[in-house]
C-alpha atoms as a PDB file:
ATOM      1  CA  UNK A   1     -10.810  78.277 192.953  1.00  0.00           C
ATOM      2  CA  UNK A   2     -10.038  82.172 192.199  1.00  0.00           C
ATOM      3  CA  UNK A   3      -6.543  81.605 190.995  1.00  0.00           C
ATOM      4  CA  UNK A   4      -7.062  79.100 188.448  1.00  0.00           C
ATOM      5  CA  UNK A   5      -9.615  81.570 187.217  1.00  0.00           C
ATOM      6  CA  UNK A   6      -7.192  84.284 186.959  1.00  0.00           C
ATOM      7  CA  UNK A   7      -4.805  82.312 185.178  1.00  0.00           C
ATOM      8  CA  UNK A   8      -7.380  81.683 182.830  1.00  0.00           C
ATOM      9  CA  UNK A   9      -8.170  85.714 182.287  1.00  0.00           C
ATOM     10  CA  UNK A  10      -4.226  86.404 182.609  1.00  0.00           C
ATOM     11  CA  UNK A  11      -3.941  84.355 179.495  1.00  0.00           C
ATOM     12  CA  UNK A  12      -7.247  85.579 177.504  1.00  0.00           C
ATOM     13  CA  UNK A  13      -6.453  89.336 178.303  1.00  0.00           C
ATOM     14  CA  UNK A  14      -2.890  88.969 177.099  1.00  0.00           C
ATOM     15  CA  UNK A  15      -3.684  87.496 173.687  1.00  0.00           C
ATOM     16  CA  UNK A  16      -5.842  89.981 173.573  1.00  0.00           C
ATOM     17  CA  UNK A  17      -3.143  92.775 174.321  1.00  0.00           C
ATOM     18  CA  UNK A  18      -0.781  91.113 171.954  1.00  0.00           C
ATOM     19  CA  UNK A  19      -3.687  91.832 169.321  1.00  0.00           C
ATOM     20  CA  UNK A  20      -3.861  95.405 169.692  1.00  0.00           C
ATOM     21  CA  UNK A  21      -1.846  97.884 168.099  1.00  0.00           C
ATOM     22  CA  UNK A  22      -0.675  99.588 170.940  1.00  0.00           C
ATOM     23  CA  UNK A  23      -0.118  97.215 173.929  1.00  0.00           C
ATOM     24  CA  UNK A  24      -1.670  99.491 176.745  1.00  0.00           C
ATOM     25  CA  UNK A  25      -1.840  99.263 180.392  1.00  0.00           C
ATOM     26  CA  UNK A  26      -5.871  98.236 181.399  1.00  0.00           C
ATOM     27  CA  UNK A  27      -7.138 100.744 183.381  1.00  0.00           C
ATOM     28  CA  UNK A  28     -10.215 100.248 186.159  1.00  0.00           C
ATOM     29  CA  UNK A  29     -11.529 103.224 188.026  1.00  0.00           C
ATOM     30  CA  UNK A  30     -12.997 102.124 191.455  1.00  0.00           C
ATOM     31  CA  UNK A  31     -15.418 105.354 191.847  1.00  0.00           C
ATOM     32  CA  UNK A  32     -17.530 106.768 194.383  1.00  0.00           C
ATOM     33  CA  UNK A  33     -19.346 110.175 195.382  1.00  0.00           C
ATOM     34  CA  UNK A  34     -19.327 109.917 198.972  1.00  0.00           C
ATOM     35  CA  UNK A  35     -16.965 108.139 200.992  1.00  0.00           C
ATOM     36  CA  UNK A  36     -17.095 104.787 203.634  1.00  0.00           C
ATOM     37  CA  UNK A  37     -18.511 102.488 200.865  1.00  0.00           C
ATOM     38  CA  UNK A  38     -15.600 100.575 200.308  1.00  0.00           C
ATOM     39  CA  UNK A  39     -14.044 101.928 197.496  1.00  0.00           C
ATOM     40  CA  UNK A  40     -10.334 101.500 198.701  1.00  0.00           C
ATOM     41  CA  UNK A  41     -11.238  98.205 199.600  1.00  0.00           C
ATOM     42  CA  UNK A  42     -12.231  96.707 196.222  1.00  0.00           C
ATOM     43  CA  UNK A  43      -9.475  99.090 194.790  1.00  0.00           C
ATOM     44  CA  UNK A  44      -7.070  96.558 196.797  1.00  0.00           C
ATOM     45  CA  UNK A  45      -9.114  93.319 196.483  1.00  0.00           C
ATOM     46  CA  UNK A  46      -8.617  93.889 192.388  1.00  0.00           C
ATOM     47  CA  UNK A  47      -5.373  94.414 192.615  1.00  0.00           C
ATOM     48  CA  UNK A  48      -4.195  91.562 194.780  1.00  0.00           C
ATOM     49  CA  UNK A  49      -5.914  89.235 192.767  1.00  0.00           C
ATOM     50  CA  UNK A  50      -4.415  90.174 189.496  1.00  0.00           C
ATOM     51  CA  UNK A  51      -1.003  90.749 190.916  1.00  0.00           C
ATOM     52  CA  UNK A  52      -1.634  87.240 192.547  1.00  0.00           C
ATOM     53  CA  UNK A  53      -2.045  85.950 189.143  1.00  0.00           C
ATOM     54  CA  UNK A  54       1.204  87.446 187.933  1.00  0.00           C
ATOM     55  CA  UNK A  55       0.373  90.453 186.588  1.00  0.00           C
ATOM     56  CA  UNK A  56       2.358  93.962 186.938  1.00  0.00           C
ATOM     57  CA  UNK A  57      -0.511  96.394 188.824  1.00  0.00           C
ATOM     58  CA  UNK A  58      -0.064  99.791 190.619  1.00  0.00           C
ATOM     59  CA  UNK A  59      -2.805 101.288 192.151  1.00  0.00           C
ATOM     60  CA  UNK A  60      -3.162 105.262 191.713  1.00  0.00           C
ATOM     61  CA  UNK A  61      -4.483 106.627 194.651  1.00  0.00           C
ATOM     62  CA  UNK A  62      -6.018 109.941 193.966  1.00  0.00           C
ATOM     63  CA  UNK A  63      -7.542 110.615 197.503  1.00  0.00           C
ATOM     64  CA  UNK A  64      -4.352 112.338 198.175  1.00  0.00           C
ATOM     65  CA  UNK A  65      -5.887 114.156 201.053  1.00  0.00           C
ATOM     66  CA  UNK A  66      -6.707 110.668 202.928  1.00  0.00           C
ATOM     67  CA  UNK A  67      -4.223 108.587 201.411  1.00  0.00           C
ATOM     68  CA  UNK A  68      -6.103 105.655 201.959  1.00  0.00           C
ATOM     69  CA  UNK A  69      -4.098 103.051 200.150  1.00  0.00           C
ATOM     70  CA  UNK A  70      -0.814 104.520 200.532  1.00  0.00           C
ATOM     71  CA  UNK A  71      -1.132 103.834 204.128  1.00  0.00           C
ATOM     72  CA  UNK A  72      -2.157 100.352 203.406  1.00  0.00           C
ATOM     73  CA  UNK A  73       0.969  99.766 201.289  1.00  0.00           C
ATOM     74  CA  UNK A  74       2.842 100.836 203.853  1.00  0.00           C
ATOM     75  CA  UNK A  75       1.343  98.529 206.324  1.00  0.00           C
ATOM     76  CA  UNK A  76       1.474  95.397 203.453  1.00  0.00           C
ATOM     77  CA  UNK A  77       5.246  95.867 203.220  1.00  0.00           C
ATOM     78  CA  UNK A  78       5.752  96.335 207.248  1.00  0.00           C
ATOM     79  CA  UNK A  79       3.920  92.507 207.492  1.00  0.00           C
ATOM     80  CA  UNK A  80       6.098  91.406 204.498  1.00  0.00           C
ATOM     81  CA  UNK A  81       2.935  90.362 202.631  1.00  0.00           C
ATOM     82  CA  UNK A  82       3.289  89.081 198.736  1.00  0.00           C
ATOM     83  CA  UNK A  83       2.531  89.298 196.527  1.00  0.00           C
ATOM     84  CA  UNK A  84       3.978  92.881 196.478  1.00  0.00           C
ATOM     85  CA  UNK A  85       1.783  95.429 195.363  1.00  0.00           C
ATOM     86  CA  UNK A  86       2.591  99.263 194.321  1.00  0.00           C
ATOM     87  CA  UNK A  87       0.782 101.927 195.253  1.00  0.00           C
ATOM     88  CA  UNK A  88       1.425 105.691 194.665  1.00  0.00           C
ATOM     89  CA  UNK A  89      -0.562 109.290 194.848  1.00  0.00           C
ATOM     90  CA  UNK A  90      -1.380 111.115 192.100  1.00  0.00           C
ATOM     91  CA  UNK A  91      -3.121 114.772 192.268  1.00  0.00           C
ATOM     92  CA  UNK A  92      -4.030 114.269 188.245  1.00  0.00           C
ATOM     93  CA  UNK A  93      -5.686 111.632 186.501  1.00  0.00           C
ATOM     94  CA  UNK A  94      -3.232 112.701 183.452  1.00  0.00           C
ATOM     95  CA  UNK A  95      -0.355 111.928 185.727  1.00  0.00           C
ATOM     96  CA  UNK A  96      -1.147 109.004 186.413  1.00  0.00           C
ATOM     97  CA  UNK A  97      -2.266 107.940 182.808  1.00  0.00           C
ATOM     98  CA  UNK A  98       1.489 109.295 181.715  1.00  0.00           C
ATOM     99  CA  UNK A  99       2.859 106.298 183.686  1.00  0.00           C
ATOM    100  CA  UNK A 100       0.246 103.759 183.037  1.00  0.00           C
ATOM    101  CA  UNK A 101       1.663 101.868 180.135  1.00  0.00           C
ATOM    102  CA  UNK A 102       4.746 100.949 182.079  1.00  0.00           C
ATOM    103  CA  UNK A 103       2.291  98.537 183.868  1.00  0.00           C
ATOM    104  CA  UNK A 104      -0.321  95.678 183.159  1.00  0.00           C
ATOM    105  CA  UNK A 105      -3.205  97.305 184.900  1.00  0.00           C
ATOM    106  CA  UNK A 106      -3.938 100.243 186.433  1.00  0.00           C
ATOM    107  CA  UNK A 107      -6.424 100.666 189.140  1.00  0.00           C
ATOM    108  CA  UNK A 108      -8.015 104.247 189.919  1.00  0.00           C
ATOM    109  CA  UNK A 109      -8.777 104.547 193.605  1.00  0.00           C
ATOM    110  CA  UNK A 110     -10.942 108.100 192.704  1.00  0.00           C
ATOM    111  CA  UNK A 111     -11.053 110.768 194.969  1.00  0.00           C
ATOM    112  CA  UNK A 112     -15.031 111.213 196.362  1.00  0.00           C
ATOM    113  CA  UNK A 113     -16.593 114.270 195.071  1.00  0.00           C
ATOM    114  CA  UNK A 114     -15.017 115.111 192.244  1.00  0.00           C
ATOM    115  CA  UNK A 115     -17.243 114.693 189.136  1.00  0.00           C
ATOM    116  CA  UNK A 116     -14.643 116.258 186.857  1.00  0.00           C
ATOM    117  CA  UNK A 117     -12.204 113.802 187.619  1.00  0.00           C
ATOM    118  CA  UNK A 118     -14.096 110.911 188.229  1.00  0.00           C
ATOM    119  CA  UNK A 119     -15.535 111.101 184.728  1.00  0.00           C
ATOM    120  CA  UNK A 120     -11.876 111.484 183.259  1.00  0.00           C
ATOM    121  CA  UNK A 121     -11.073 108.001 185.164  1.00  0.00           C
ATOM    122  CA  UNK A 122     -14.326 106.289 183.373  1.00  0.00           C
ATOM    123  CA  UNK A 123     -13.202 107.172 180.412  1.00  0.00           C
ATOM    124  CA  UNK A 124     -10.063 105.851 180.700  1.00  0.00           C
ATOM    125  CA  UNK A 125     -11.100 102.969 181.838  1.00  0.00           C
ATOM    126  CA  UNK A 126     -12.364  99.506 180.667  1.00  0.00           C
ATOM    127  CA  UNK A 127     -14.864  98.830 183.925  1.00  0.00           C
ATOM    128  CA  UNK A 128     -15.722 101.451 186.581  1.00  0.00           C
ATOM    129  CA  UNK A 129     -16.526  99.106 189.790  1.00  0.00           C
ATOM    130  CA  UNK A 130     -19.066 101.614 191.862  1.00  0.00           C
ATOM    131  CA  UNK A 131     -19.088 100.285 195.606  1.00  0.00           C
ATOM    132  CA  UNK A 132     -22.084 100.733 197.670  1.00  0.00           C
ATOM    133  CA  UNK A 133     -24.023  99.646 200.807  1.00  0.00           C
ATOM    134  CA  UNK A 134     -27.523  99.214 200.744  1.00  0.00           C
ATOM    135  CA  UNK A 135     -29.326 101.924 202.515  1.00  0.00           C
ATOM    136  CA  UNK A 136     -30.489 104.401 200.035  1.00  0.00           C
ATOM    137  CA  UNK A 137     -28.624 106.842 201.428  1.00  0.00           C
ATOM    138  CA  UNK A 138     -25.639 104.980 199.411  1.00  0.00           C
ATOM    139  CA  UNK A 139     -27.868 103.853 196.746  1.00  0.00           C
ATOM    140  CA  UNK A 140     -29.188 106.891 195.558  1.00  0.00           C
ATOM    141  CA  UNK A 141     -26.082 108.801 194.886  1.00  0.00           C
ATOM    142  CA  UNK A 142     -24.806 105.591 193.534  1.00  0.00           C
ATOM    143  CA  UNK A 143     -27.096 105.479 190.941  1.00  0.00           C
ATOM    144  CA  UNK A 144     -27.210 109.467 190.333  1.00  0.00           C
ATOM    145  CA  UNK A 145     -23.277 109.148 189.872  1.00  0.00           C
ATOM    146  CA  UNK A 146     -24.030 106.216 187.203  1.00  0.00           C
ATOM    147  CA  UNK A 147     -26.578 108.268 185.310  1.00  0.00           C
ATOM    148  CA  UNK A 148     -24.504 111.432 185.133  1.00  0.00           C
ATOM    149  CA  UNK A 149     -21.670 109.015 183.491  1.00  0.00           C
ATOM    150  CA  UNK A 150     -23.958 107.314 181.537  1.00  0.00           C
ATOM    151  CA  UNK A 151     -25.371 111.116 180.924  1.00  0.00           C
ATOM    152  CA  UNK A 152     -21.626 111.997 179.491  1.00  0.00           C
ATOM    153  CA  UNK A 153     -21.225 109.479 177.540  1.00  0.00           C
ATOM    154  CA  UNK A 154     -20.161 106.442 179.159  1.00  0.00           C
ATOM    155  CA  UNK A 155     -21.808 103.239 177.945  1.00  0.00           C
ATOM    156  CA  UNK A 156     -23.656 101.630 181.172  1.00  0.00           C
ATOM    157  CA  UNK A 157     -21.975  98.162 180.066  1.00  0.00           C
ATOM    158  CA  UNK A 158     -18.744  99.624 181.472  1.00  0.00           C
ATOM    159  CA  UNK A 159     -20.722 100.413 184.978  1.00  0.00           C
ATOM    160  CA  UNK A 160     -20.808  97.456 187.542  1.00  0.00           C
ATOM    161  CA  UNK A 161     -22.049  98.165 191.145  1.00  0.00           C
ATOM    162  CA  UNK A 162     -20.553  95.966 193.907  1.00  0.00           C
ATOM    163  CA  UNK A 163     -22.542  95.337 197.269  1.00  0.00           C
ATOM    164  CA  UNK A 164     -20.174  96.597 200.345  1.00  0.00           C
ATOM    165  CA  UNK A 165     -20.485  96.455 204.343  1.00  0.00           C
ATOM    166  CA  UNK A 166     -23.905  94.824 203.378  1.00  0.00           C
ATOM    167  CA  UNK A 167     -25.889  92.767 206.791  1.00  0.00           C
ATOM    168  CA  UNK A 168     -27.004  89.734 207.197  1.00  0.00           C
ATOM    169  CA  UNK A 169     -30.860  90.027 206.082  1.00  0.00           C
ATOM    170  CA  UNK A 170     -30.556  88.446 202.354  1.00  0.00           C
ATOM    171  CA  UNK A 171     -34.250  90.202 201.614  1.00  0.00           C
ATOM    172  CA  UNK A 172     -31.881  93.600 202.217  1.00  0.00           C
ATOM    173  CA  UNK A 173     -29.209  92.541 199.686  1.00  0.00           C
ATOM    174  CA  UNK A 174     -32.130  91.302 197.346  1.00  0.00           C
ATOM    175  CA  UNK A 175     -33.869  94.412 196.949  1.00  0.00           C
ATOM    176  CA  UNK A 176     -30.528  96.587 196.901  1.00  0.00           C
ATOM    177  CA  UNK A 177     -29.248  94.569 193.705  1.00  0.00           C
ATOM    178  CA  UNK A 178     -32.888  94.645 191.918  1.00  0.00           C
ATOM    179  CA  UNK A 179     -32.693  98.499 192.889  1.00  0.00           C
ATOM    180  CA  UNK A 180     -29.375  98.581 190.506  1.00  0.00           C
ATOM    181  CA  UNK A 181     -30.930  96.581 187.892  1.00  0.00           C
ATOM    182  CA  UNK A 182     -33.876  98.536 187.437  1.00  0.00           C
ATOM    183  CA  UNK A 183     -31.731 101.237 187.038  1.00  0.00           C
ATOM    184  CA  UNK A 184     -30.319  99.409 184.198  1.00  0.00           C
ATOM    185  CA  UNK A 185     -26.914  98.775 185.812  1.00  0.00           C
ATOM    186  CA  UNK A 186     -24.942  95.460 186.378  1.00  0.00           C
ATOM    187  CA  UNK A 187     -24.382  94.004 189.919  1.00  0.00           C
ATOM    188  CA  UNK A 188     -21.448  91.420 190.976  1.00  0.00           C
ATOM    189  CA  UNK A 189     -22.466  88.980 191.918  1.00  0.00           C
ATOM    190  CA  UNK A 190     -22.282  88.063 195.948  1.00  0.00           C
ATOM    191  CA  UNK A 191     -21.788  90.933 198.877  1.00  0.00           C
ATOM    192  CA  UNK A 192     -19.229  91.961 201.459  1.00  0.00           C
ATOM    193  CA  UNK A 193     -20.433  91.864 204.546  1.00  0.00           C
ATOM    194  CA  UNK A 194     -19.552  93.889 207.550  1.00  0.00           C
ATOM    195  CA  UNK A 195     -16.895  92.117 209.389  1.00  0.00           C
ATOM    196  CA  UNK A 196     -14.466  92.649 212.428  1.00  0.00           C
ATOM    197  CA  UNK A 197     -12.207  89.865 210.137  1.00  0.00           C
ATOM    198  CA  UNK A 198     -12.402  92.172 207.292  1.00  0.00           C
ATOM    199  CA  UNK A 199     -11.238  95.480 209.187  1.00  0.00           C
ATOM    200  CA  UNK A 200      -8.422  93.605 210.966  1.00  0.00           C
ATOM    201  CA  UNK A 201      -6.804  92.376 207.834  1.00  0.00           C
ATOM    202  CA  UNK A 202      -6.858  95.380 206.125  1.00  0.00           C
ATOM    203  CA  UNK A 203      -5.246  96.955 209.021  1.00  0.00           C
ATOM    204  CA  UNK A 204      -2.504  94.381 208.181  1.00  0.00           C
ATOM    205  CA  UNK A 205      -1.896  94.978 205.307  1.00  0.00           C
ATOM    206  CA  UNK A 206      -4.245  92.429 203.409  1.00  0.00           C
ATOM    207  CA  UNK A 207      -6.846  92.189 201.189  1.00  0.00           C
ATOM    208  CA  UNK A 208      -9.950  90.748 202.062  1.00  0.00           C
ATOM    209  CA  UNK A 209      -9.094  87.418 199.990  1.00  0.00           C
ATOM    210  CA  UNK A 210      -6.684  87.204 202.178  1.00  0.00           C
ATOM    211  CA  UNK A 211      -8.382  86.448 205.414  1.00  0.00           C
ATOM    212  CA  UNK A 212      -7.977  83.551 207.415  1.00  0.00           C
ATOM    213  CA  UNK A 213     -11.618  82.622 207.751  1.00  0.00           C
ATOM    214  CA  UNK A 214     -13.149  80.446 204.606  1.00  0.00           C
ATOM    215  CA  UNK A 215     -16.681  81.624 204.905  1.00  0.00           C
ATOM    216  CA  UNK A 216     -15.189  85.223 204.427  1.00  0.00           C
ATOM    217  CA  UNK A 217     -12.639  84.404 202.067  1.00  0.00           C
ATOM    218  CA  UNK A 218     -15.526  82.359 199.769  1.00  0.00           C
ATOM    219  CA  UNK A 219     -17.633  85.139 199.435  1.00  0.00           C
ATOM    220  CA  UNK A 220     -14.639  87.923 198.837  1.00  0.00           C
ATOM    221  CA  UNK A 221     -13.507  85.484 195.612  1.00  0.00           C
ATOM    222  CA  UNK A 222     -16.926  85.342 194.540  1.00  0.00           C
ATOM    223  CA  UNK A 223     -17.454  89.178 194.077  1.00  0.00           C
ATOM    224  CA  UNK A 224     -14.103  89.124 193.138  1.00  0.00           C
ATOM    225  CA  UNK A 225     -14.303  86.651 190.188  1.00  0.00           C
ATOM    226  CA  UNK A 226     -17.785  88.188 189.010  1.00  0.00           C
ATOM    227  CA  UNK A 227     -15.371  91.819 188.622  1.00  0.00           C
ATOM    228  CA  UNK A 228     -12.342  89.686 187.000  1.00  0.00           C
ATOM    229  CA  UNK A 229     -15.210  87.885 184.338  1.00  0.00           C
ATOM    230  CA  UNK A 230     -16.524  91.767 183.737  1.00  0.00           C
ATOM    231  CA  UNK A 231     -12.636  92.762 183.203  1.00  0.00           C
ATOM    232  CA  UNK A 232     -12.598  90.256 181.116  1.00  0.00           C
ATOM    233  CA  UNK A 233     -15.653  91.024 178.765  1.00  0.00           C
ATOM    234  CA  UNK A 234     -15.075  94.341 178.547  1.00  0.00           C
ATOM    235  CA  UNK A 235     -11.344  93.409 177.218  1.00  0.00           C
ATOM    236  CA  UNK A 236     -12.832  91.374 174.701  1.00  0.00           C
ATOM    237  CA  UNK A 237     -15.391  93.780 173.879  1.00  0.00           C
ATOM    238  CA  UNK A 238     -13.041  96.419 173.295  1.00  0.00           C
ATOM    239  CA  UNK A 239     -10.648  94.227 171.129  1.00  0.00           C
ATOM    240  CA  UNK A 240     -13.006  93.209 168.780  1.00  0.00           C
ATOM    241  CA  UNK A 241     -13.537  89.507 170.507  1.00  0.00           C
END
């Protein structure tokens, strides 16, 4: 369902590239203020779909200090999992950014408190994807961190909020996304639940499309496809389409 999908975007976001005077890299930041949301994880989930669909992605990981994704490369090539997907630290944004136009897309997985640089990345970037659970404890500084972007100029069109490590009361997930909306944000659609399945294929090596079981792997591409049709607006947006 997904891939067909992709191929679809692949082909709309490279006309699109074609169009443009410079043909630059598309950059996503996957940003957070706190950590254990899921960031990493829908840092990875976005890149394994568009490298799925062909595309040339690296993944900057700027959480040097846990190294979050770097370790999950590691463990992707030790399975011998494809499609092959780079990943490499970066202490800078502008470090990374030097090197982004030798790929398709680049993917920011932003370090967690760090306003300064977290604000460079949505800047840079065509979507920032903010991952959060549902308690307010997540939701809160969610939504704070949207506001001060919003607050330094980033247009809340380029903010979408994705629901991570969510239960399984739906009146929970309900209220969490109409939280986000009345703050004036977008929300992907579906959730991610909390999942041994989840955990255990990240620990080898895979993204959580890539699970075994179908009622997982449904609901991944369907938060998945909502953040590929957002890429995908924004792109168009941007280009004048």
């Amino acid at each position: 369902m997904i891939a067909s999908k992709q191929v679809n975007v692949l082909a709309c976001v490279e006309e699109n590239k074609k169009a443009r005077k410079n043909a630059m890299s598309i950059i996503v930041g996957v940003l957070s203020q706190k950590g254990g949301v899921g960031k990493s994880t829908i840092a990875r989930l976005i890149a394994r779909e568009y490298a799925f669909a062909g595309w040339n992605v690296k993944i900057a990981d700027l959480d040097i200090s846990q190294g979050t994704s770097v370790d999950w490369e590691r463990r992707r090539e030790q399975y011998g999992l494809s499609p092959e997907i780079a990943v490499e630290p970066f202490r800078t944004v502008a470090q990374a950014l030097k090197i982004s136009d030798s790929y398709d897309m680049m993917i920011f997985d932003a370090p967690p408190h760090s306003m300064s640089g977290t604000l460079e990345i949505a800047k840079a970037s065509v979507l920032s994807v903010l991952p959060t659970g549902l308690s307010l404890d997540d939701l809160r500084p969610s939504i704070m961190l949207a506001h001060e972007l919003v607050n330094s100029g980033i247009s809340a069109g380029k903010i979408i909020f994705v629901l991570c490590r969510v239960g399984d009361r739906e009146n929970e997930i309900t209220e969490a996304r109409e939280y986000i909306r009345s703050a004036g944000y977008a929300c992907a659609d579906g959730s991610l639940p909390e999942k041994t399945a989840y955990r255990r294929a990240s620990d080898e090596g895979r993204a959580l499309s890539e699970v075994t079981y179908p009622s997982l792997k449904l609901r991944t591409e369907q938060v998945a496809q909502s953040i590929i049709d957002s890429i995908s607006s924004r792109v168009k947006e941007e280009d004048g389409g």
